[in-house]
Protein backbone atom coordinates (compact mmCIF):
# COMPACT_ATOMS: atom_id res chain seq x y z
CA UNK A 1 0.00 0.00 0.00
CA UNK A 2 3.30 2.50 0.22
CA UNK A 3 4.09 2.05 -2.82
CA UNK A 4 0.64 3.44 -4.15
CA UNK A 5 1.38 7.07 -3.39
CA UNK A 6 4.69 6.86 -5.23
CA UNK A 7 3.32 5.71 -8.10
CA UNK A 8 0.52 8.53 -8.16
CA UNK A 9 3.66 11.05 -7.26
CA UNK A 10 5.67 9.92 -10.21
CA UNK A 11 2.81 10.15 -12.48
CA UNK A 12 1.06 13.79 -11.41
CA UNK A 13 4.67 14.91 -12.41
CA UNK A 14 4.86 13.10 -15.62
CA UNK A 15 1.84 14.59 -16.44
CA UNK A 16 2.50 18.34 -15.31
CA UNK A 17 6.14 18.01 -17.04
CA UNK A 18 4.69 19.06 -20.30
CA UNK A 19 2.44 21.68 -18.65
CA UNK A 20 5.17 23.23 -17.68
CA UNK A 21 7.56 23.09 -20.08
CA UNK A 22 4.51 24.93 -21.97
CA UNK A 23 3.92 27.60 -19.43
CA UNK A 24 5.46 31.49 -20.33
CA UNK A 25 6.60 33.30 -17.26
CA UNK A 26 4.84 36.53 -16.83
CA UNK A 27 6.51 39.13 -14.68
CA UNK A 28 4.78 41.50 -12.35
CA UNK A 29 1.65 43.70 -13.42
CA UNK A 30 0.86 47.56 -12.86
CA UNK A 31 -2.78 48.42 -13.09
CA UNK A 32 -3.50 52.60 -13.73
CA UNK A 33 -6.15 53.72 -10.98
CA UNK A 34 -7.52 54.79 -14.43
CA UNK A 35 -8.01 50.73 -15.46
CA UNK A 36 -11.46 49.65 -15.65
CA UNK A 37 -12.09 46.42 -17.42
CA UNK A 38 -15.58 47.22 -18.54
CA UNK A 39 -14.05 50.27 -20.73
CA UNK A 40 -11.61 47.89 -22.32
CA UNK A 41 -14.56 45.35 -23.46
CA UNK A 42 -16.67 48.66 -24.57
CA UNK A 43 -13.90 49.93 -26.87
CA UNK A 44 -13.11 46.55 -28.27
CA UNK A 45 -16.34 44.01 -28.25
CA UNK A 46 -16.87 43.47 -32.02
CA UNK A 47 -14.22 45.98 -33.68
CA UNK A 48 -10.93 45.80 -33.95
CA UNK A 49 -7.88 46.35 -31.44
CA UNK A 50 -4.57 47.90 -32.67
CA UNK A 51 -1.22 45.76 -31.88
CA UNK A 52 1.88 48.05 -32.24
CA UNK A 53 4.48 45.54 -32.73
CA UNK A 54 7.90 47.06 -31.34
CA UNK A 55 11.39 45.52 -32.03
CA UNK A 56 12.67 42.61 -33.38
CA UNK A 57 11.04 39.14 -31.76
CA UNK A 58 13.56 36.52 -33.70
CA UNK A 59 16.57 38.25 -34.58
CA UNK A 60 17.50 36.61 -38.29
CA UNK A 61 13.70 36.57 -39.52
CA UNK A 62 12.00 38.63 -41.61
CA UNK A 63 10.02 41.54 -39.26
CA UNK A 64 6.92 40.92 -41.84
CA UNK A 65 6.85 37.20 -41.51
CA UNK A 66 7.04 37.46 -37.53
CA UNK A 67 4.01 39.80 -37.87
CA UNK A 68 2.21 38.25 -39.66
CA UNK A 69 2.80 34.58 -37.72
CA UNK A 70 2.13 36.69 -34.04
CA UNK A 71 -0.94 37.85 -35.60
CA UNK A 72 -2.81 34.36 -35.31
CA UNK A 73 -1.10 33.35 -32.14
CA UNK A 74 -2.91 36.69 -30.73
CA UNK A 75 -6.59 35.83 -32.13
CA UNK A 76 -6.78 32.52 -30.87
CA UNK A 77 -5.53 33.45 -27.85
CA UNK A 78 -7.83 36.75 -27.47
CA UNK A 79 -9.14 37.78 -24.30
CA UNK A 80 -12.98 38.01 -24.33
CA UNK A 81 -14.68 40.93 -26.42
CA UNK A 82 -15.28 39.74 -29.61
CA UNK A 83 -12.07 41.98 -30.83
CA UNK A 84 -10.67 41.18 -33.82
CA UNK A 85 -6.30 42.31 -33.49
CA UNK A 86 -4.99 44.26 -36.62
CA UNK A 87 -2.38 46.04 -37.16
CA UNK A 88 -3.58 48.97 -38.65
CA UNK A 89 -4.02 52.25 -37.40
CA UNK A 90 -7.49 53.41 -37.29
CA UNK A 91 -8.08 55.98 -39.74
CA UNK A 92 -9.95 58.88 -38.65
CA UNK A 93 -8.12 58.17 -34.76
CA UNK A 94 -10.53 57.25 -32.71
CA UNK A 95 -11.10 58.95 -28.96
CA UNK A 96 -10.16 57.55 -26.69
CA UNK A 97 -7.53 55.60 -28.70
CA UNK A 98 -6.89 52.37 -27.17
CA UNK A 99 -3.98 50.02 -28.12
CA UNK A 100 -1.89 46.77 -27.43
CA UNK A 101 2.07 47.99 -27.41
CA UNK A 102 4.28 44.77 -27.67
CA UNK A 103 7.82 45.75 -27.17
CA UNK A 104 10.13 42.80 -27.80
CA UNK A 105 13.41 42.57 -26.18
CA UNK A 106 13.25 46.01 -24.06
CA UNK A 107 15.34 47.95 -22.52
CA UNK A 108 15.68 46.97 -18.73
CA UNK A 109 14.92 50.76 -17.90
CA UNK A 110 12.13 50.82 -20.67
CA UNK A 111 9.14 52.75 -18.63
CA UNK A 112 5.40 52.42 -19.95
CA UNK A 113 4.20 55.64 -19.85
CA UNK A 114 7.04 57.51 -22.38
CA UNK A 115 5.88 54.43 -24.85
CA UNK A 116 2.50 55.57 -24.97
CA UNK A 117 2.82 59.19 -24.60
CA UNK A 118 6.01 59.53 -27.12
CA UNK A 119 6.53 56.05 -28.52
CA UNK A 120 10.13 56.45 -26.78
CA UNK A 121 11.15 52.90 -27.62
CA UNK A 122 14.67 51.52 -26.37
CA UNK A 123 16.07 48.01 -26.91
CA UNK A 124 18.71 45.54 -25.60
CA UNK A 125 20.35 42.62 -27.31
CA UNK A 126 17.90 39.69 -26.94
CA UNK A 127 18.56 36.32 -26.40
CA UNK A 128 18.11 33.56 -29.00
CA UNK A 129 15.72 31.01 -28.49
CA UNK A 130 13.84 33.58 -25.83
CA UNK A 131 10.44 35.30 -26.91
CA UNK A 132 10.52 38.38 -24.84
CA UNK A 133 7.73 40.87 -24.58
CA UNK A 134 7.20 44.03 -22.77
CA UNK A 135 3.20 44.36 -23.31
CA UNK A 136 1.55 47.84 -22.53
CA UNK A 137 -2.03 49.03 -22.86
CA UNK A 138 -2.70 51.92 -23.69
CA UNK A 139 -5.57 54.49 -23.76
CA UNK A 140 -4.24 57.80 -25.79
CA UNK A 141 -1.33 59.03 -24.01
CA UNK A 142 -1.60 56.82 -20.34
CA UNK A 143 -0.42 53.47 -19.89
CA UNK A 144 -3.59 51.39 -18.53
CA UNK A 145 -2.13 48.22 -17.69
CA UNK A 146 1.83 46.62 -18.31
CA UNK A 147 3.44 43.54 -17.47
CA UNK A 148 6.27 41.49 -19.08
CA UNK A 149 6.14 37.64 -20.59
CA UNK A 150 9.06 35.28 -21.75
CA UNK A 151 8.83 31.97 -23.00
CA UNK A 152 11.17 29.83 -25.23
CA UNK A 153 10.60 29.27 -28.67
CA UNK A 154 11.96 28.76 -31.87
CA UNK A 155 10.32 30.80 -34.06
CA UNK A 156 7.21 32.87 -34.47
CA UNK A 157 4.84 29.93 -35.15
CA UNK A 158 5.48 28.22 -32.13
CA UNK A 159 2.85 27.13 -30.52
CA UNK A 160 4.36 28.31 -26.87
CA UNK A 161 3.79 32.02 -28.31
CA UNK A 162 0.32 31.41 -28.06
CA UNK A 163 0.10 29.86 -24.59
CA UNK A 164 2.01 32.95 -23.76
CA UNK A 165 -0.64 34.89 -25.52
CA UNK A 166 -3.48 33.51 -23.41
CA UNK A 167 -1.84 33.96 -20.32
CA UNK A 168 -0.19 37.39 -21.17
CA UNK A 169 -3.67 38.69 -21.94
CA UNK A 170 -4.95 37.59 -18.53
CA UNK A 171 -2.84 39.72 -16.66
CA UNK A 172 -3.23 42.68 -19.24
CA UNK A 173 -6.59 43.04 -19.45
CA UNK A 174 -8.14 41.06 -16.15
CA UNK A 175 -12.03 41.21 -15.53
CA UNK A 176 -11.42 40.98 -11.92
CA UNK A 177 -9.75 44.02 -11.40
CA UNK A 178 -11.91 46.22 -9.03
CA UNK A 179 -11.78 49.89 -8.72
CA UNK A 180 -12.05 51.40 -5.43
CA UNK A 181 -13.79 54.60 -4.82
CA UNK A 182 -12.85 57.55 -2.59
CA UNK A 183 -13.65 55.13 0.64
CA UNK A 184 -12.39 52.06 0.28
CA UNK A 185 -15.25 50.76 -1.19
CA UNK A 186 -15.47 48.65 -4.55
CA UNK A 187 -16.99 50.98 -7.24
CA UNK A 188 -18.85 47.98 -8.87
């Protein structure tokens, strides 16, 4: 009978062993007082969303081809709204003017605010076989929500980017997040 939970030990960890080898690390979050997930949803539930695609993901591959491989990673890994990610700007610009800012391979000093205000961009030498994003949303000139992801893959079409995807866009734009007002309380 000892030897029973040792067995189920060896395989729960067989089994999670892919899970995590899967998983993308996603580095702390910042939430603007100003984030409210219901304005997010509004903006984007059946339109599109703007990605602004920053950097160079895979050093050695065409920028266009990476684009357009993230592209499909993004949709099927969508948060939500029925939003539908382009890469185009939106001609007239809209107001408010909400977008998705990925910044590969940033700057360790890189602050989100500048990047939406100014676009200030800054890089550093990324490392092969790393996907590295710096992922910042942004409502005109304010940085709503940020957080970081890395994962390892090979190339733009692997299928890690888009398990980083779905849980990169869980942090960014969370439906959980509650607003407080002036006393403490929860606004909704």
């Amino acid at each position: 009978m000892r030897l029973f939970p040792k067995i189920a030990a060896v395989l729960s960890g067989s089994v999670a062993l892919p899970a995590i080898a899967m998983a993308a690390t996603i580095g702390g979050n910042y939430y603007s007082p100003q984030y409210d997930y219901r304005d997010f949803f509004a903006a984007t539930d059946g339109k599109q969303f703007q990605v602004v695609l920053a950097g160079n993901a895979f050093p050695g591959v065409d920028p266009e081809t990476v684009a357009r491989s993230l592209l499909p990673a993004m949709q099927a890994a969508k948060p939500r709204p029925a939003l539908t990610f382009t890469y185009a700007k939106p001609s007239p610009p809209p107001h408010p003017y909400y977008r998705l800012v990925l910044v590969f391979d940033p700057a360790n000093d890189l602050n989100a605010y500048p990047v939406c205000a100014e676009g200030d961009l800054r890089f550093r030498q990324g490392k092969p076989g790393i996907f590295y994003v710096y992922a910042i949303y942004c409502r005109n000139d304010q940085a709503l929500s940020y957080t970081t992801a890395w994962t390892a893959a090979t190339g733009p079409t692997d299928p890690r980017i888009e398990q980083l995807f779905r849980e990169l866009f869980m942090v960014v734009f969370p439906d959980q997040y509650k607003r407080y007002g002036p006393l403490g309380r929860p606004t909704r």
